[in-house]
Structures are given as structure tokens and as C-alpha cells.
Protein backbone atom coordinates (compact mmCIF):
# COMPACT_ATOMS: atom_id res chain seq x y z
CA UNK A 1 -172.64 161.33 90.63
CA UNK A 2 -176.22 161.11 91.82
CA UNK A 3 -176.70 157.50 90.31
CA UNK A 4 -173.64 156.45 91.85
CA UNK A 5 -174.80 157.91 95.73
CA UNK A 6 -178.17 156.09 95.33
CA UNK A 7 -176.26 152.83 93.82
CA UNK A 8 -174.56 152.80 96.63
CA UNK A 9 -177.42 153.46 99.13
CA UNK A 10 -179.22 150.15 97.31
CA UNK A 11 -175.98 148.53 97.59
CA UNK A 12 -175.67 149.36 101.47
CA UNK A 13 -178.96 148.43 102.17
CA UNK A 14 -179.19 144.72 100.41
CA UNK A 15 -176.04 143.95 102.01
CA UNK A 16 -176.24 144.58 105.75
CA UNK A 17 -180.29 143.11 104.77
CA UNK A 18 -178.35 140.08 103.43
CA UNK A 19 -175.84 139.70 106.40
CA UNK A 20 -179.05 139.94 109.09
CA UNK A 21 -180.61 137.22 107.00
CA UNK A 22 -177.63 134.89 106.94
CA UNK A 23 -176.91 135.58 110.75
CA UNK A 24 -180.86 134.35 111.02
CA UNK A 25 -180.90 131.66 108.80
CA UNK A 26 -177.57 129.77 110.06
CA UNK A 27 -178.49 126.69 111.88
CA UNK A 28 -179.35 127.76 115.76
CA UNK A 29 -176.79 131.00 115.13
CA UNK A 30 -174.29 128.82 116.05
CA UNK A 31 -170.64 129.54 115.20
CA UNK A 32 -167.38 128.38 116.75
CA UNK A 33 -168.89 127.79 120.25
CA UNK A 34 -170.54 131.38 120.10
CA UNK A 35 -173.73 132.95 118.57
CA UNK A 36 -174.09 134.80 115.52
CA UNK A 37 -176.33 137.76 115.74
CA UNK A 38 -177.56 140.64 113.73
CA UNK A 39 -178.73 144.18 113.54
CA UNK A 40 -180.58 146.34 111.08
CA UNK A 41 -181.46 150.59 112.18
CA UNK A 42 -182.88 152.94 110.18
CA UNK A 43 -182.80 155.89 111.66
CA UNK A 44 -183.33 160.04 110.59
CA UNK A 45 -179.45 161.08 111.39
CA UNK A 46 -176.44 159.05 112.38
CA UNK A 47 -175.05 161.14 115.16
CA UNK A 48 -171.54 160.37 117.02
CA UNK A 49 -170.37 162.84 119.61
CA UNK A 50 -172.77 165.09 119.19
CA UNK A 51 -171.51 165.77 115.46
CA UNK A 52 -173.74 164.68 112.57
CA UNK A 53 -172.26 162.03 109.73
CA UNK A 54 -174.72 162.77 107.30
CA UNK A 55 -173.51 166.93 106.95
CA UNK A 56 -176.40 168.55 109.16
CA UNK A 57 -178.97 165.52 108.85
CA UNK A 58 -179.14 165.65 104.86
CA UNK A 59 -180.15 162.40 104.50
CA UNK A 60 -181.12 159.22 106.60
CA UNK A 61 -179.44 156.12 107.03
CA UNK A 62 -179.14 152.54 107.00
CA UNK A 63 -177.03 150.74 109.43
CA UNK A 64 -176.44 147.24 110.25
CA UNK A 65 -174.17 145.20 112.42
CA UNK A 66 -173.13 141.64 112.51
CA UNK A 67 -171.11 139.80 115.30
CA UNK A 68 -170.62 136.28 117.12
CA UNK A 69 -170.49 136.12 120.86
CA UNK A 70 -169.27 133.90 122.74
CA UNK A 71 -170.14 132.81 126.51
CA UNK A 72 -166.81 133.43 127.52
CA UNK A 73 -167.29 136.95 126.95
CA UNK A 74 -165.48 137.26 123.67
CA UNK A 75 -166.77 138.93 120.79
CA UNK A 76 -166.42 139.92 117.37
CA UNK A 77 -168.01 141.32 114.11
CA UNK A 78 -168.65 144.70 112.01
CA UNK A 79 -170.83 147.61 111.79
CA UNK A 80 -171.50 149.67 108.62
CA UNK A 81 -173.54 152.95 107.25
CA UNK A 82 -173.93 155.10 104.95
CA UNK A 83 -172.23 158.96 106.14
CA UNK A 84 -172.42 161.89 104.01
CA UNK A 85 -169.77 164.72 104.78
CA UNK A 86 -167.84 167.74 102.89
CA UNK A 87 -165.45 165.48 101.19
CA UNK A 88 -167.24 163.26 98.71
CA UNK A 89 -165.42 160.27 98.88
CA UNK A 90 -166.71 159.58 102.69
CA UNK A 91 -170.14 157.80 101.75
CA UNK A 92 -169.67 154.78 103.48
CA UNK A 93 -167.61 153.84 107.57
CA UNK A 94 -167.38 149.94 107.52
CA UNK A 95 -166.05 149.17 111.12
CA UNK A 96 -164.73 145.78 112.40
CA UNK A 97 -164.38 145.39 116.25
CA UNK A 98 -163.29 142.96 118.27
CA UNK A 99 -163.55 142.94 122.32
CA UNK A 100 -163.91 140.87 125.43
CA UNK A 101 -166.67 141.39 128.37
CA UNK A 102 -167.52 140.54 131.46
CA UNK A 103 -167.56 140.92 135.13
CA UNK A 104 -164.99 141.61 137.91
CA UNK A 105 -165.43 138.48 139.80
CA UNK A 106 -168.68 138.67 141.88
CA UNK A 107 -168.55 142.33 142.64
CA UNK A 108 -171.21 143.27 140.02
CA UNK A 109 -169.23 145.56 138.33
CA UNK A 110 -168.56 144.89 134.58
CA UNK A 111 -166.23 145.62 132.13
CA UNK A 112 -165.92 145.87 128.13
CA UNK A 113 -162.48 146.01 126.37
CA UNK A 114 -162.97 146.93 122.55
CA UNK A 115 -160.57 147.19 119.37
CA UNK A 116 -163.02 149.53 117.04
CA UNK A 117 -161.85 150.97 113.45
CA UNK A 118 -163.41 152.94 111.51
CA UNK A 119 -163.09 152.33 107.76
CA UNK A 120 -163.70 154.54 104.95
CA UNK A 121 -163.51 152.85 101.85
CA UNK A 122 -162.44 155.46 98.85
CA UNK A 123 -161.06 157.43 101.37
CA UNK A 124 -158.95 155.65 103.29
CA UNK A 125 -156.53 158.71 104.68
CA UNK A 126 -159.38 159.23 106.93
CA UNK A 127 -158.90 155.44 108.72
CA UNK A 128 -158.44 155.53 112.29
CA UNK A 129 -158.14 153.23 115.45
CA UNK A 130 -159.96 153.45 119.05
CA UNK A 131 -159.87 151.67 122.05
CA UNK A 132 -163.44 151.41 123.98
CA UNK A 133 -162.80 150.76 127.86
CA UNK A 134 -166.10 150.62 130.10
CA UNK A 135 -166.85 149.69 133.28
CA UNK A 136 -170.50 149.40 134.39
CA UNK A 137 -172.63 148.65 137.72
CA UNK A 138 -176.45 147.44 137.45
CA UNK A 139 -178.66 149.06 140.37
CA UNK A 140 -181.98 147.67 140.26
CA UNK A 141 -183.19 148.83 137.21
CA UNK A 142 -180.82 151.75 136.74
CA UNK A 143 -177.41 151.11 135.28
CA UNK A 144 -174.66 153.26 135.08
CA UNK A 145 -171.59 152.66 132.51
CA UNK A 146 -167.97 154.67 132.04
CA UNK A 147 -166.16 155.27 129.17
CA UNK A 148 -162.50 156.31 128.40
CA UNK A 149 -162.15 155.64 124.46
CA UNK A 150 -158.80 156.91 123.10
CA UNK A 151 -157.67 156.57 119.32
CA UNK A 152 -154.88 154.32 118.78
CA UNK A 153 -153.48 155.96 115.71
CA UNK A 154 -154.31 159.58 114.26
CA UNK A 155 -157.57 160.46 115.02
CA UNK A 156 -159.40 160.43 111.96
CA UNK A 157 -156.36 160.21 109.72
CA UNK A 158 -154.71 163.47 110.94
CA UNK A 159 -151.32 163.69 111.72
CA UNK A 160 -150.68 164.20 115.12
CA UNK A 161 -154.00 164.58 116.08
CA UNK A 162 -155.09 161.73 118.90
CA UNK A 163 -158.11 161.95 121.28
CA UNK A 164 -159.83 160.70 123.83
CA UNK A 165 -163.52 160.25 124.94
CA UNK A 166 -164.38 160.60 128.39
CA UNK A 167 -168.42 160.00 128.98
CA UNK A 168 -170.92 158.44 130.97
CA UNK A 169 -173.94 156.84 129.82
CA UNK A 170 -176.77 156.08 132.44
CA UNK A 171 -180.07 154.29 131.88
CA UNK A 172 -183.39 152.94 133.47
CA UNK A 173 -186.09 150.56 132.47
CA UNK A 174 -189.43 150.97 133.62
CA UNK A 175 -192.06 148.23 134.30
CA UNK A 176 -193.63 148.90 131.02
CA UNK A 177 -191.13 148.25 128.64
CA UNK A 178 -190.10 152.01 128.18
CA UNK A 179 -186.23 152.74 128.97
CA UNK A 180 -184.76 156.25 128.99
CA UNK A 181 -180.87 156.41 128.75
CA UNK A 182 -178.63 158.99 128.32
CA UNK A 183 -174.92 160.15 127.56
CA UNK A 184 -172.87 163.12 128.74
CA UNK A 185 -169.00 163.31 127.60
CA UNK A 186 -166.17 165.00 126.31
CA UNK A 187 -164.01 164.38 123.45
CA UNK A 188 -160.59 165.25 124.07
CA UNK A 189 -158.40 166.34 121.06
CA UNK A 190 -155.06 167.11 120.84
CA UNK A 191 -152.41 168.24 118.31
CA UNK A 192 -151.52 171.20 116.42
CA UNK A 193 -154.76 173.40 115.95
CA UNK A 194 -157.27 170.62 117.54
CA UNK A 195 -159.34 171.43 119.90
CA UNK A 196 -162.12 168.87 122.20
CA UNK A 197 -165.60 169.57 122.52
CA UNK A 198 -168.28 168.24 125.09
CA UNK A 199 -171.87 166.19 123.77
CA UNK A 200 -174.43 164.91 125.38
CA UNK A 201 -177.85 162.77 124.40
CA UNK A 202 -180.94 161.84 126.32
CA UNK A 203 -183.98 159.49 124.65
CA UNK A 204 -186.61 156.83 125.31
CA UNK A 205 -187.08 153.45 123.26
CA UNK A 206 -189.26 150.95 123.27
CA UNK A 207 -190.12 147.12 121.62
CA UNK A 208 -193.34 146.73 119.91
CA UNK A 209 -193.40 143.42 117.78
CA UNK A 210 -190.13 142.56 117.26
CA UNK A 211 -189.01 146.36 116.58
CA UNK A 212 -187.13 148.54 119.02
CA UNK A 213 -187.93 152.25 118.68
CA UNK A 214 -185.81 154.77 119.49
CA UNK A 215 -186.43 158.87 120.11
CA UNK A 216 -183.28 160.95 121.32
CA UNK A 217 -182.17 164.44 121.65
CA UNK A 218 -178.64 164.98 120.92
CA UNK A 219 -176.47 168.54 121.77
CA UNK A 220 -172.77 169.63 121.95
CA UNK A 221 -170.70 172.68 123.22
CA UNK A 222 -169.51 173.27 119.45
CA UNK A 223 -170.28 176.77 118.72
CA UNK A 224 -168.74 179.30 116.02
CA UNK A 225 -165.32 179.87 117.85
CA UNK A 226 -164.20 176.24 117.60
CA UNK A 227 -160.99 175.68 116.42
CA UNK A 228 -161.53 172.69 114.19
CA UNK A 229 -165.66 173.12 113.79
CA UNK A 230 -166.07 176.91 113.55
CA UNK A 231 -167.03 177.25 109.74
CA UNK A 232 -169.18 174.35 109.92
CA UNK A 233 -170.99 174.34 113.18
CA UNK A 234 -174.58 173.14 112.29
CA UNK A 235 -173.29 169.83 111.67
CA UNK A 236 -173.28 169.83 116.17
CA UNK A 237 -176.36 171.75 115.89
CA UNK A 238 -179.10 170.62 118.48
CA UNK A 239 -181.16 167.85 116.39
CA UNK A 240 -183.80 164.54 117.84
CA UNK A 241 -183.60 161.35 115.57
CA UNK A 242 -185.68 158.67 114.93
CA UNK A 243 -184.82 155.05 114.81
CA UNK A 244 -186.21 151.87 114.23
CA UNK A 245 -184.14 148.66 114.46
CA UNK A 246 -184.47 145.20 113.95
CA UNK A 247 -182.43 142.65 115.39
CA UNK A 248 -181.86 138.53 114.14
């Protein structure tokens, strides 16, 4: 069992190295009248919601993303990592998307429609559906962006169980490069025994040579009388992560 979680950590890691590479090595990133681009993060925890994929921070991850935008505002592609929980068969969410941005006319508010599933192959009873709505307003150098992100299908493969993310994520970039952002939400769940739960980040990042840095503090509400989290609550416990990413 061990050579076959650190296979597929090697595995993981050469291929979202391999798609970045591709992305960067097609001629001009061109594609279809849009722009191939890619992402590589390592970071110390993958945290989502305040809740922990990797069961309380037990090991790091890898991460990658590749997608093709277009000017029009359309956009497509796939995210992966590695996730370590309770069940054994979720090592690995592989997530295609596919949205449309943009603005509202000339009013300088934006928006960002998204179709985002989460994958898990070897276990995929756990497969589920959400649609990412945001609307956003630039002031200066602060920005300001709501969400409402409900699942489409059962959220994370449980029947009856849908939900529905309510947050707000503000930001600001200073002179020198540095920019703080934040998040502060609520994930809605309902169904028979389910039960939401509010989460909140806040963390500075930075570029230095072609490397964006990343320190954030991440928290939830989650505590031992939850109804779907009380026997396993130190997967929301209060944790900072580390990441470094590299984009192509």
C-alpha cells in the first residue's frame, strides 16, 4: 500500500510537471483563438472551506492546473492534486471546469460563471457537480469579489445532500509587490443529518523570480458538536500553509 501512495505521488507530480511543460512549449500558447496556460503549487496543506484534504495536514501536496482562455472571456481546462482522507481510495480530485468571464458592460463590475467537478478516480461515489457564480468590483487597488457556489448534483456523492457556498473574498496590492487577500463564507448543507459550517482565510503572497509565494491562515466554526464533522474535527482545526507556485 505504501509503494502504491508514493507511485502515485511520482505519478501526480510528472504529470501536471509534463502538462505545464507542454502548455509552455506549444508555439506562442496558442490554441483555437485562445491561450494555453499552466500552473504548478506546492504547498504544506490543500485546504477548501476551511476543511483539510490531506486528513489534518498529513502530508503536502502537488497541484497543477491547465486551461486555454480565450479573449472573449471563455475558458476551459483542469485542475488536479493529490488529497488524503479516511477512506483510502480518495488519493487523487482531478477537476475539469469550464466557464465564461467578463464585465457588465462598462460599469466595472465583473462576473465569472463556472461548471467545476470534482473527480475522484477509484472512488467515484464521491463525484460531485458545482456551479461558481461571482461578481467582482476593482477599487483602486482593493478588489472585492462574491460568491454563491451551489452543487449541481449530491454534494460530494451523498444522497440528498446539496449545498451552497456563500463567501466573499477581498484583496489589496501594495506598491511593493506584496498583496494580502482574504475569504470569509459559509457553506450551506442540507439533507437528512447535514449540517453547514462557516470558514474563513487571510494571507500575503508575493513574486520573487518567476515564483509566487503564498502564506495564509485558514479557520472554521467546526467544533465537536457538528453534525457531520464532530468525530473528526481537527481536520477544520486552525492551520497556516505554505505555497509556492509556478505558472507557464
Amino acid at each position: 500500500m505504501m509503494i502504491m501512495k508514493i507511485r502515485t505521488k511520482f505519478l501526480l507530480t510528472g504529470a501536471l510537471l509534463s502538462l505545464a511543460a507542454s502548455s509552455h512549449a506549444a508555439e506562442d500558447n496558442q490554441l483555437f483563438g485562445g491561450t494555453i496556460n499552466g500552473n504548478v503549487n506546492f504547498a504544506s496543506d490543500y485546504v477548501f472551506r476551511g476543511e483539510s484534504e490531506t486528513l489534518d495536514g498529513d502530508i503536502p501536496v502537488v497541484q497543477g492546473k491547465l486551461s486555454w482562455d480565450h479573449n472573449q472571456g471563455w475558458y476551459a481546462g483542469v485542475f488536479s492534486s493529490n488529497i488524503k482522507f479516511a477512506d483510502p481510495n480518495l488519493e487523487i480530485v482531478t477537476a475539469p471546469f469550464i466557464g465564461k468571464a467578463g464585465e457588465f458592460g462598462d460599469s466595472g463590475f465583473t462576473y465569472d460563471v463556472m461548471l467545476f467537478s470534482y473527480l475522484y478516480p477509484g472512488a467515484s461515489y464521491s463525484n460531485y457537480t458545482e456551479l461558481w457564480l461571482k461578481v467582482g468590483k476593482q477599487f483602486g487597488r482593493a478588489n472585492l469579489q462574491l460568491e454563491i457556489t451551489p452543487t449541481v448534483d449530491d454534494w460530494f456523492g451523498v444522497d440528498g445532500w446539496h449545498g451552497v457556498n456563500y463567501a466573499l473574498h477581498p484583496s489589496y496590492s501594495f506598491d511593493n509587490g506584496v498583496k494580502i487577500s482574504a475569504s470569509v463564507g459559509y457553506q450551506d448543507l442540507t439533507g437528512d443529518g447535514a449540517e453547514g459550517w462557516g470558514h474563513w482565510n487571510i494571507g500575503l503572497s508575493k513574486a520573487y523570480y518567476g515564483l509566487n509565494f503564498d502564506l495564509r491562515y485558514h479557520a472554521s466554526t467546526v467544533d465537536s458538536d457538528h453534525k457531520v464533522y464532530g468525530t473528526q474535527t481537527e481536520i477544520f482545526d486552525d492551520r497556516v500553509v505554505i505555497g509556492i507556485s509556478k505558472s507557464f
